[in-house]
Protein backbone atom coordinates (compact mmCIF):
# COMPACT_ATOMS: atom_id res chain seq x y z
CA UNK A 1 -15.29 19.00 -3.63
CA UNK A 2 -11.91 19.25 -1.56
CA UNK A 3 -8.21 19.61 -3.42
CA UNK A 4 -5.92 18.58 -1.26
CA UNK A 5 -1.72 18.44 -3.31
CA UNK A 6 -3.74 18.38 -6.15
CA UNK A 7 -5.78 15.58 -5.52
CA UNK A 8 -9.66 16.06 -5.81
CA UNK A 9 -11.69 14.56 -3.01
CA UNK A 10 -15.15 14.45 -2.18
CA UNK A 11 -16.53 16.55 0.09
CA UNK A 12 -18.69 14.13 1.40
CA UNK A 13 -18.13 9.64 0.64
CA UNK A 14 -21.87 9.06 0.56
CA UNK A 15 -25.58 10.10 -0.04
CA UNK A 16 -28.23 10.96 2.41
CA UNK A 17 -25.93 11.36 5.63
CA UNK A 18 -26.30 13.77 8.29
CA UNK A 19 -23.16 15.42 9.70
CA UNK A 20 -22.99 14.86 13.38
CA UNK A 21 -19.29 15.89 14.13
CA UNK A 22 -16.69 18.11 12.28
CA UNK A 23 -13.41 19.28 12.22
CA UNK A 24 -12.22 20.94 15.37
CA UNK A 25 -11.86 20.65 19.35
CA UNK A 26 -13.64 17.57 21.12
CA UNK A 27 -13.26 16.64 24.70
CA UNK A 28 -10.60 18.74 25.10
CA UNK A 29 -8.76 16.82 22.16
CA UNK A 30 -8.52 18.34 18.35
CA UNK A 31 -11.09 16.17 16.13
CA UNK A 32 -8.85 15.07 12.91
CA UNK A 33 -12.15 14.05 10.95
CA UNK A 34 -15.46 14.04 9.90
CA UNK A 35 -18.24 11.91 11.71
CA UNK A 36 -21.85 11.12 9.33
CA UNK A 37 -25.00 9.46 10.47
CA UNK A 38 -27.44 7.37 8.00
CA UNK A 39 -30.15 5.44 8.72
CA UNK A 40 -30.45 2.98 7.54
CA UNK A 41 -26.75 2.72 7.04
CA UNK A 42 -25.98 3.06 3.73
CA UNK A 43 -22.63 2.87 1.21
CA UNK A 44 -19.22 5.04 2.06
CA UNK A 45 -17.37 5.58 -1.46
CA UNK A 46 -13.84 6.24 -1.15
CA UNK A 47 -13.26 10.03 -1.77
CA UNK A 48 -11.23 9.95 -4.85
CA UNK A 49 -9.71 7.38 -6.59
CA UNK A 50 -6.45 5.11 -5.07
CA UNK A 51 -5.19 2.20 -3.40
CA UNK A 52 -6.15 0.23 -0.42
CA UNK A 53 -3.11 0.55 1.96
CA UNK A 54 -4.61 -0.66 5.03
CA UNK A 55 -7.00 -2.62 6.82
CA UNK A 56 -7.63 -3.10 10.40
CA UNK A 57 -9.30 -3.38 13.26
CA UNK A 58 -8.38 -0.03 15.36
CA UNK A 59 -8.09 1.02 19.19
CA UNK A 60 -10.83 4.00 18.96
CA UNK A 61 -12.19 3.20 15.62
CA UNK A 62 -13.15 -0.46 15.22
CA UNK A 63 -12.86 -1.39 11.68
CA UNK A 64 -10.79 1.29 9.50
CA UNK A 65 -9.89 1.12 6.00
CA UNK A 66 -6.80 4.00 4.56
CA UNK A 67 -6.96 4.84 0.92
CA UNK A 68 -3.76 6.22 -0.59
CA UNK A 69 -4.97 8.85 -3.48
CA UNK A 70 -1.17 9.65 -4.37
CA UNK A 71 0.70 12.96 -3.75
CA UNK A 72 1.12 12.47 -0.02
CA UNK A 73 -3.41 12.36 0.57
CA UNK A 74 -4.56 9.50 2.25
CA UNK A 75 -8.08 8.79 3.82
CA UNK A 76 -8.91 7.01 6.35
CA UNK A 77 -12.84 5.46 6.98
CA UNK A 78 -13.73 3.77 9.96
């Protein structure tokens, strides 16, 4: 469990994933996020409760999907 402004968040959005990228520096560029591996693929939950602000197809991320969870913490999946 994360608490981000008060919100609570999930550590991790889903069962029996692997980790295969973190936080941190990645070619050269800082990595914003958190990368997870399952196969087979299984179900992302949203980290904490909220609303659906966005969905899209993204430049770099194919299909993303941003939660708001209030107090200024959003979360992006994609």
């Amino acid at each position: 469990m994360i608490v981000v402004n008060g919100v609570v968040l999930a550590a991790s959005p889903s069962n029996d994933v692997c980790l295969t990228s973190g936080f941190g520096p990645r070619y050269g560029r800082p990595h914003k996020g958190i990368d997870l591996y399952s196969n087979p693929p299984g179900l992302v939950y949203s980290a904490a409760p909220g609303v659906v602000r966005e969905v899209i197809v993204a430049r770099g991320f194919g299909n993303q999907v941003v939660i708001d969870h209030g107090r200024g913490v959003f979360t992006r999946y994609a």
